[in-house]
Protein backbone atom coordinates (compact mmCIF):
# COMPACT_ATOMS: atom_id res chain seq x y z
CA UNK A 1 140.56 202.75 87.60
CA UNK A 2 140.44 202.19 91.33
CA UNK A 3 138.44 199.80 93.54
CA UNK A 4 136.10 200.54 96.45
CA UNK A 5 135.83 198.30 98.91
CA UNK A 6 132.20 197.25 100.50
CA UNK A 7 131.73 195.59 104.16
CA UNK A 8 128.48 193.85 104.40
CA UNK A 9 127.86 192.18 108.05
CA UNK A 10 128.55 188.51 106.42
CA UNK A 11 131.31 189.15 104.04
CA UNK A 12 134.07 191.75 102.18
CA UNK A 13 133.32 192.20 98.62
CA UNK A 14 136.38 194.23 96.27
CA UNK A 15 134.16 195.77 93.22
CA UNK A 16 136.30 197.42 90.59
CA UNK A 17 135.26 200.75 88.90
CA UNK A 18 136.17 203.04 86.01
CA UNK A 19 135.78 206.80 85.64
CA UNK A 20 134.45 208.04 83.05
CA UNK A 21 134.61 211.70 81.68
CA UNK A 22 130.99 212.07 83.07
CA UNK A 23 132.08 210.97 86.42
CA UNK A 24 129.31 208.64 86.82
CA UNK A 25 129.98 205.27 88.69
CA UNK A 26 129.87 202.05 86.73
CA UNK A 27 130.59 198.30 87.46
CA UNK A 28 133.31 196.88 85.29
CA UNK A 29 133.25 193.66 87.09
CA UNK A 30 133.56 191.90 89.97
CA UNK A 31 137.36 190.84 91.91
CA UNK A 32 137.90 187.74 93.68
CA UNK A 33 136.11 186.77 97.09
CA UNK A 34 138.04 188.97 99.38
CA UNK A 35 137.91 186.36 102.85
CA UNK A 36 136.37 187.89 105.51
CA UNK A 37 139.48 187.86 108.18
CA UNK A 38 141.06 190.56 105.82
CA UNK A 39 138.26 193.00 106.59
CA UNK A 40 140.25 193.92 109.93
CA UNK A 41 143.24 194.93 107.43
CA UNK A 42 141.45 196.60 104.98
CA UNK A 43 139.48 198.68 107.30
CA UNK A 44 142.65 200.42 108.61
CA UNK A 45 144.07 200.72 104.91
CA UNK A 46 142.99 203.57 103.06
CA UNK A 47 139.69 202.45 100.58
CA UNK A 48 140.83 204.02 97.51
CA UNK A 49 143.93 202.67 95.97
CA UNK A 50 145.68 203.36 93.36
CA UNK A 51 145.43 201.96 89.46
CA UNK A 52 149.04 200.49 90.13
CA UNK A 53 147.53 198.05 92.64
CA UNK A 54 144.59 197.12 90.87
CA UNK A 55 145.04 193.59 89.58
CA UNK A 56 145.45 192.40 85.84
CA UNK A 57 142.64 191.69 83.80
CA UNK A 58 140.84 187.72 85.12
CA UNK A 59 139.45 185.56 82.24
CA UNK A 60 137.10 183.89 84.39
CA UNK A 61 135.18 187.08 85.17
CA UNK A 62 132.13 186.55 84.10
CA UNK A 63 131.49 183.39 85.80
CA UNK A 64 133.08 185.49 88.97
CA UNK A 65 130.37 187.99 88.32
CA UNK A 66 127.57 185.49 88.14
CA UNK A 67 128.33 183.67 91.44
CA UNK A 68 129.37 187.29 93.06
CA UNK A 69 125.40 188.29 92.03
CA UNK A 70 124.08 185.10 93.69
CA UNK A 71 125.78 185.24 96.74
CA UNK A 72 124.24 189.14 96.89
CA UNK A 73 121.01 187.66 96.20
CA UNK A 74 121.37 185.33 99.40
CA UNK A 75 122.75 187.58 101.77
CA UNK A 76 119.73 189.89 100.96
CA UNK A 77 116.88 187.68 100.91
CA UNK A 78 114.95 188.96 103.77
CA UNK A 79 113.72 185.88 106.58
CA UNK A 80 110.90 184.75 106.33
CA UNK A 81 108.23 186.31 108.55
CA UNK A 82 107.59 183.16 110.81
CA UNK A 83 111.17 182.87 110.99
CA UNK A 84 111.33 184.48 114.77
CA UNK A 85 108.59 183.14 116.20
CA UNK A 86 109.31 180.01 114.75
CA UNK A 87 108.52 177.25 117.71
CA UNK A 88 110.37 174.04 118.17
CA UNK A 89 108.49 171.20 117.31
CA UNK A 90 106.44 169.73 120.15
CA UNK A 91 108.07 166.68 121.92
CA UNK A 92 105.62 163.20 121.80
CA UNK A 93 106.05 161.16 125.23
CA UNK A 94 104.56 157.65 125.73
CA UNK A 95 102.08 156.98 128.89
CA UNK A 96 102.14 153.17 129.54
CA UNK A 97 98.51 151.64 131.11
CA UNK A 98 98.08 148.34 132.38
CA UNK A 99 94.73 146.97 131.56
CA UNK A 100 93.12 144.28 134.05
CA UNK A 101 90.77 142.11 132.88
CA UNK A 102 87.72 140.96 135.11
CA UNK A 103 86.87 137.63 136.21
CA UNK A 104 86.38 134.75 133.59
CA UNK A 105 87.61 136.91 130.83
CA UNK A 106 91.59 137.34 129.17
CA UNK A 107 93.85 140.13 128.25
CA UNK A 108 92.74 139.64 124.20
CA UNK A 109 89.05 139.30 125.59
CA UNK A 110 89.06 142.75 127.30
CA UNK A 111 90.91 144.47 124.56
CA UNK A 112 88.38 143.54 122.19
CA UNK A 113 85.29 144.96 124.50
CA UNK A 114 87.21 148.32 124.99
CA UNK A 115 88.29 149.02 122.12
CA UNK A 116 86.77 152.31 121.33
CA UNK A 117 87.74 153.43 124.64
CA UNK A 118 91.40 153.14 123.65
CA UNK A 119 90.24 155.04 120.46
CA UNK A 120 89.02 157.72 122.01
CA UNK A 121 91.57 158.10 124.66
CA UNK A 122 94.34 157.92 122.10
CA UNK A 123 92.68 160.99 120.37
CA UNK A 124 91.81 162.88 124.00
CA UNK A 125 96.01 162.66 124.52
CA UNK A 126 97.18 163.61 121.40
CA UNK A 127 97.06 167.22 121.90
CA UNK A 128 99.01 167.14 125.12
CA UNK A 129 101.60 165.40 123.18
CA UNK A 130 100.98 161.93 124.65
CA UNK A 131 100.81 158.60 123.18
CA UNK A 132 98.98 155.69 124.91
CA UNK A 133 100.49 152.33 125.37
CA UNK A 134 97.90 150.30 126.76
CA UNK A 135 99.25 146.51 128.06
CA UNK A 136 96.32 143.97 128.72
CA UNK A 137 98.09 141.24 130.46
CA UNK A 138 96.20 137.77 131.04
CA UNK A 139 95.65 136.71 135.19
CA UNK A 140 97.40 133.03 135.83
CA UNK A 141 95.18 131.31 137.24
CA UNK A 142 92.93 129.20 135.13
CA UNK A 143 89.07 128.49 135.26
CA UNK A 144 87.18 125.48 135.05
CA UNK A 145 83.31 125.51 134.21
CA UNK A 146 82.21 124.50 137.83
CA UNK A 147 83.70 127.91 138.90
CA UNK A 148 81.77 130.07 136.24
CA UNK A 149 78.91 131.86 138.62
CA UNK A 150 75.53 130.57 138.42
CA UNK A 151 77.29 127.12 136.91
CA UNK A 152 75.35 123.82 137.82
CA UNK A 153 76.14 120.30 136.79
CA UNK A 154 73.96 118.42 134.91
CA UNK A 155 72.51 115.20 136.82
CA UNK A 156 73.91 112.96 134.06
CA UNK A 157 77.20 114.34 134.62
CA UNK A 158 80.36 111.85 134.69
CA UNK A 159 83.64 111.93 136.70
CA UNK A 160 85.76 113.95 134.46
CA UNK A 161 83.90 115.52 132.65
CA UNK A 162 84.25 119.35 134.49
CA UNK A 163 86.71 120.54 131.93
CA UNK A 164 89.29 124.00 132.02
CA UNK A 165 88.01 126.33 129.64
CA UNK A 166 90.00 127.90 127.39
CA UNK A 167 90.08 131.38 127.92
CA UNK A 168 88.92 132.38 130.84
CA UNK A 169 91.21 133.49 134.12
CA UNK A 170 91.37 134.94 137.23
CA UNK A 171 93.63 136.93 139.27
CA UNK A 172 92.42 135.25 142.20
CA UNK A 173 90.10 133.06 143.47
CA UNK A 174 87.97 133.76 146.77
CA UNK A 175 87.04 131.04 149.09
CA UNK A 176 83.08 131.05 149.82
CA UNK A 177 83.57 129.83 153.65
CA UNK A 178 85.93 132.86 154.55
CA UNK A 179 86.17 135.19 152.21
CA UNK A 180 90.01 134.64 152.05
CA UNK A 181 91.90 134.91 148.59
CA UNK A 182 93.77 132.25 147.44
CA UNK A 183 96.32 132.29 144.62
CA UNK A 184 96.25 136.30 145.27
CA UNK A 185 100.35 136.68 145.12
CA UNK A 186 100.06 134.43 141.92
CA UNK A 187 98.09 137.38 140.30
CA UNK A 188 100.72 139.70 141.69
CA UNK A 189 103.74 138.46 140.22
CA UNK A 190 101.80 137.78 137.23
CA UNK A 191 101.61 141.77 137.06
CA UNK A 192 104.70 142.34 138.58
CA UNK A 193 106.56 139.97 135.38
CA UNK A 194 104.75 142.02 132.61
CA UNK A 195 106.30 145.29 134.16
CA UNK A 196 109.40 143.93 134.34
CA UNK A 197 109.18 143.06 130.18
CA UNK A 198 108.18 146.04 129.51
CA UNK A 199 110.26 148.15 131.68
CA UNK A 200 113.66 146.61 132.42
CA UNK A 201 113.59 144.27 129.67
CA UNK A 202 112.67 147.07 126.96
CA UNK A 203 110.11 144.66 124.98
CA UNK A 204 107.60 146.07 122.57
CA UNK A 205 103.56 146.23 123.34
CA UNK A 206 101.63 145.05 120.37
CA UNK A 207 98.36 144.65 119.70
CA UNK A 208 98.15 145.26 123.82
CA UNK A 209 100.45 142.25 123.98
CA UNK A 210 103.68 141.83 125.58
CA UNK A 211 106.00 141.03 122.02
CA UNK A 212 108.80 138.66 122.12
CA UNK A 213 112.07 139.77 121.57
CA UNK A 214 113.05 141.62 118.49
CA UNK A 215 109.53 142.70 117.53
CA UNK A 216 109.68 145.92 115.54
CA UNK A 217 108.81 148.91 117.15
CA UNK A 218 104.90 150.08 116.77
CA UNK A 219 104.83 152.90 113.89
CA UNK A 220 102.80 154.57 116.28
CA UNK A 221 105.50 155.39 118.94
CA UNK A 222 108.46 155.85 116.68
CA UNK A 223 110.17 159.35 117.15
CA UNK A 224 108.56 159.36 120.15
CA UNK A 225 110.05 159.70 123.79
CA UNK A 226 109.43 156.25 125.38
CA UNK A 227 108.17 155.93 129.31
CA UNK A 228 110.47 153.64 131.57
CA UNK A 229 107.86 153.14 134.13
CA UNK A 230 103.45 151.89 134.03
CA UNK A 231 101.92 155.13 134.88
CA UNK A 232 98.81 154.52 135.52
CA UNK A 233 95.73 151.27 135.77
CA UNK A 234 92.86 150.70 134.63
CA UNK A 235 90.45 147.22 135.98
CA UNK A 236 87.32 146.05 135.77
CA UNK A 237 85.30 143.77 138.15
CA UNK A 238 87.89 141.73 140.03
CA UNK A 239 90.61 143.89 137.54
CA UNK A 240 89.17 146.82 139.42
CA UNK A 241 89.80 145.19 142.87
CA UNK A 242 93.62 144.77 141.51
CA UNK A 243 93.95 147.96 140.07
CA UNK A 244 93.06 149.52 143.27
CA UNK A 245 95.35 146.90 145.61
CA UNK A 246 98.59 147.54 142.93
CA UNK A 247 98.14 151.55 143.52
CA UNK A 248 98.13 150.67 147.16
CA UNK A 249 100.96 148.89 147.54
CA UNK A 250 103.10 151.00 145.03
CA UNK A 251 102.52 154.76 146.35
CA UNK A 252 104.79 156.01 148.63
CA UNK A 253 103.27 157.77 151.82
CA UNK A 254 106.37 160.17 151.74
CA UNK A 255 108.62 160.73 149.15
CA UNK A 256 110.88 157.85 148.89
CA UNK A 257 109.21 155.88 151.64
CA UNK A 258 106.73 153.26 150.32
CA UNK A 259 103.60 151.69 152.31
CA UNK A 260 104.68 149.40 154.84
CA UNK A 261 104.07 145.58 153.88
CA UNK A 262 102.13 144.60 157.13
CA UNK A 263 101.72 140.95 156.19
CA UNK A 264 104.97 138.68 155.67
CA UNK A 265 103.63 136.34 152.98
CA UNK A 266 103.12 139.70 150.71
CA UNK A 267 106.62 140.60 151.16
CA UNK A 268 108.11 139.26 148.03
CA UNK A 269 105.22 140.28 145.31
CA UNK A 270 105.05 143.93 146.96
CA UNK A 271 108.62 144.18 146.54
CA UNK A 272 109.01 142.48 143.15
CA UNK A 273 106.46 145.15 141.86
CA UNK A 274 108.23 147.90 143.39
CA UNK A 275 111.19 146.94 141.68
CA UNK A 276 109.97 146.21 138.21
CA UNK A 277 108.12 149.69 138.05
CA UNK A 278 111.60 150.95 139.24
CA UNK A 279 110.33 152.07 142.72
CA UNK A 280 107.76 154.65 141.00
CA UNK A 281 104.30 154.94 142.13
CA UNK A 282 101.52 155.26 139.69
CA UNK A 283 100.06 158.20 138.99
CA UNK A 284 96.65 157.08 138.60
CA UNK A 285 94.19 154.33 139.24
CA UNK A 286 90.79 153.80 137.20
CA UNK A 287 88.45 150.72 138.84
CA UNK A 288 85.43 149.97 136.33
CA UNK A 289 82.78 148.11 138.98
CA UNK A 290 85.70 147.18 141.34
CA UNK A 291 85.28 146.40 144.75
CA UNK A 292 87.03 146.56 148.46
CA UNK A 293 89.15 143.67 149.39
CA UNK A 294 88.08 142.73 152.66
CA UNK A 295 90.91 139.67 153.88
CA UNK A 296 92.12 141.28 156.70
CA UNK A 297 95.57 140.27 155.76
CA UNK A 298 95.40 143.14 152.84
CA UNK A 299 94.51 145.42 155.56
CA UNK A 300 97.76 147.23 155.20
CA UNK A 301 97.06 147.98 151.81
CA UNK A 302 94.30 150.97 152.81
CA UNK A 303 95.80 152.07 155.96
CA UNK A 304 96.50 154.81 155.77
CA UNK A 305 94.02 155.93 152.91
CA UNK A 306 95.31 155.52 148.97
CA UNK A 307 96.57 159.18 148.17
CA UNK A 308 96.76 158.17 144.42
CA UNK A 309 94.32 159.69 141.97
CA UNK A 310 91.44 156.88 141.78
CA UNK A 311 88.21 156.88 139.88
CA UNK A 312 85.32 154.59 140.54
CA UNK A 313 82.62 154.03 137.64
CA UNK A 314 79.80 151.90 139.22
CA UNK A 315 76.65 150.61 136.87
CA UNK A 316 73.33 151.98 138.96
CA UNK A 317 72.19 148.75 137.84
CA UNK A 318 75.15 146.19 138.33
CA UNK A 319 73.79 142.56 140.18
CA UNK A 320 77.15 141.35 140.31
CA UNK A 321 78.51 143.17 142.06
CA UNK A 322 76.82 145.12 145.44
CA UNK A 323 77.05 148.79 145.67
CA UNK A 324 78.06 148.44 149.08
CA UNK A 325 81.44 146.72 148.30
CA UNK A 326 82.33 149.57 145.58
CA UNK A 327 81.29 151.83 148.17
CA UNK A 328 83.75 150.19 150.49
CA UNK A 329 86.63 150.92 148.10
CA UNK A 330 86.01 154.33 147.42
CA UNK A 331 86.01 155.53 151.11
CA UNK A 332 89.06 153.46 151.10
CA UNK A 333 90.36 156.18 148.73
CA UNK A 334 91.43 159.81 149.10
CA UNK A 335 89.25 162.47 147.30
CA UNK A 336 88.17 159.75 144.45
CA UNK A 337 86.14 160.69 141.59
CA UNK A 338 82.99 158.68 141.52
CA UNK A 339 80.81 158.27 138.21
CA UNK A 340 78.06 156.30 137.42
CA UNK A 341 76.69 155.51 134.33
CA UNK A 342 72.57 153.92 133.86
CA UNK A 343 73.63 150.46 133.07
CA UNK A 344 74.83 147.28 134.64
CA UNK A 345 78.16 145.19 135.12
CA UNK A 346 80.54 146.37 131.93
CA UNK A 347 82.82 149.01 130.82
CA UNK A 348 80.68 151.66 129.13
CA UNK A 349 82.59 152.49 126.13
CA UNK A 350 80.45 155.41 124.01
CA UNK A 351 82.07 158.90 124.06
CA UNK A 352 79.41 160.10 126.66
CA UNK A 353 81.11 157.91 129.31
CA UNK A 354 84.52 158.14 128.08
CA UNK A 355 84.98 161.82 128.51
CA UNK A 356 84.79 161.66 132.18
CA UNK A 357 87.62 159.24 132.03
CA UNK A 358 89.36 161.17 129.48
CA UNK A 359 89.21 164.49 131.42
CA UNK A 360 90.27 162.43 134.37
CA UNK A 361 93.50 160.72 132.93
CA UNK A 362 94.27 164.07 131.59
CA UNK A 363 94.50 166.02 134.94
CA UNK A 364 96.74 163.30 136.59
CA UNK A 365 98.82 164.05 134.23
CA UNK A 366 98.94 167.67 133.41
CA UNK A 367 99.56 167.69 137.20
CA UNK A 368 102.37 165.31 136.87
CA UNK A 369 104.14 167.38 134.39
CA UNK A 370 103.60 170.68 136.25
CA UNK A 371 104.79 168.63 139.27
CA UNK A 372 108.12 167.60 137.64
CA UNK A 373 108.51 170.94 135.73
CA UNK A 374 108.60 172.73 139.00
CA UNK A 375 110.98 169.90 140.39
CA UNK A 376 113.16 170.41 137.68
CA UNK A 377 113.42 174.32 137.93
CA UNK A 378 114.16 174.36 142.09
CA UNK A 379 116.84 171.92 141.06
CA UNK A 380 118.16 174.17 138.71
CA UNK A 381 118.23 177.35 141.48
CA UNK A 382 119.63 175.25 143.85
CA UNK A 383 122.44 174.15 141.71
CA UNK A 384 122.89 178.20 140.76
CA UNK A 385 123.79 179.26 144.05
């Protein structure tokens, strides 16, 4: 009897023959598990040894035998044929929208009218791996019914009886006489306070609401790769007007060098946005029947130009709103995207007017991520040499 030894790429297996008078090969049985640093060693020893060496008889063979045959049976399984091009699996990233609510309405109010809109942009996203957060804050400063448009008191009316209502809110409120906004920074640091929650503060969106602390985090964006900053806005009516004047104020005109605050009493809103969004700019701005503000105090906000990414939807027949002061904001804008849609003052929310919006949002940021991949790889070649 002597043994031969076999060297697979993986392992060393010792496989013990006899000789019969035919000279035909036959398997006996199998030897111990020869470890695979003695391969070195047994490679320079001669392969065929002598019957003196060969061990004594093992009782356990069999069960050696069986385990010998299903480690064979592993090492030869062939891989699977998607095996190499195998790809890793895609990684999910959350986009974080503020929503801005027009004039008389709330945060819940305007959720509830757009809510196919955040359907179908949730859907439009998924295949670039992105997950929509959309935040619908609430403006701060309460209505009453006297300032509802169109609103006249009866004749019969009493002292105290013009009454807040309930739910509806502005951002700010514009004085007929001069045109001049009043409770304006109010509406800022309203915004500027739900960035910081959600930002720097880490607390969950849901439902479009800000959660208190400890609220589980939404099924929805679990596994994925959570933003730390509000990428983008999206307004309608006087929300639009905000949208556009918080894209203003938080671009940069050079990298790392953010508009100029012109106007002193703006100072501490402009930077207590900056801050909460962490000194990023958005990277787009969506105004739904918004309009230029004209106070020449928020002059600085559109000189020079907003470089952002804005789209304006106007209604061809909106009465609430003149053309002229849309108009106004868009030239206010560099290379916007202008759509309008055959209907009046609302958000049209069938997939017909969507898809503009959806294609829109979508190459904002597709550029973004181009824009940061090719950050990322002259980093890398500058770090090389």
């Amino acid at each position: 009897m002597f043994r031969i030894l076999i060297r697979t790429p993986a392992r060393s297996f010792g496989i013990l023959y006899t000789e019969p008078t035919s000279r035909s090969f036959s398997i006996s049985r199998a030897s111990r598990f020869i470890p695979s640093h003695t391969m070195a060693d047994s490679a320079q020893s001669t392969p065929v040894e002598s019957s003196a060496s060969t061990p004594a008889p093992n009782a356990n063979a069999p069960a050696q035998q069986k385990q010998q045959q299903q480690n064979n049976k592993k090492q030869n399984r062939p891989p699977h044929p998607n095996a190499a091009n195998a790809k890793p699996k895609p990684v999910k990233r959350e986009v974080r929208i503020l929503m801005l609510h027009g004039y008389t309405q709330s945060g819940p109010l305007f959720r509830a009218k757009t809510r196919a809109l955040e359907k179908l942009l949730i859907k439009a996203l998924a295949p670039l791996n992105l997950v929509p957060t959309l935040i619908y804050p609430t403006a701060p400063n309460r209505l009453s019914v006297s300032d509802i448009p169109g609103y006249q008191a009866s004749s019969d009316s009493g002292p105290g009886e013009e009454k807040e209502l309930t739910d509806s809110w502005a951002w700010f409120r514009r004085e007929e006489a001069t045109w001049n906004y009043r409770l304006i920074n109010e509406g800022f640091e309203r915004l500027a306070e739900t960035m910081e929650k959600v930002n720097l503060e880490g607390k969950q969106v849901v439902d479009g609401m800000v959660a208190e602390e400890g609220a589980e985090e939404p099924k929805e964006l679990k596994g994925v790769v959570r933003s730390e900053v509000i990428d983008g806005v999206i307004g309608f009516s006087q929300g639009g007007a905000m949208a556009a004047m918080l894209t203003a104020a938080m671009e940069h005109l050079e990298p790392g060098q953010p508009r100029p605050v012109l106007t002193p009493e703006h100072e501490a809103w402009a930077k207590q946005i900056r801050e909460a969004n962490k000194g990023q700019p958005l990277k787009f701005c969506v105004s739904y029947s918004g309009f230029f503000a004209l106070p020449p105090e928020l002059g600085w906000l559109w000189e020079p130009k907003v470089k952002t990414p804005t789209m304006h939807v106007l209604g061809s027949l909106d009465t609430v709103v003149e053309e002229s002061r849309s108009r106004r904001l868009i030239e206010a804008c560099e290379e916007p995207v202008v759509v309008v849609h055959p209907g009046g003052h609302y958000v049209p929310v069938n997939k017909e007017w969507v898809a503009p919006l959806v294609g829109f949002i979508r190459a904002c940021l597709e550029k973004h991520q181009k824009t940061v991949a090719a950050a990322e790889g002259e980093k890398k070649v500058e770090e090389s040499h």
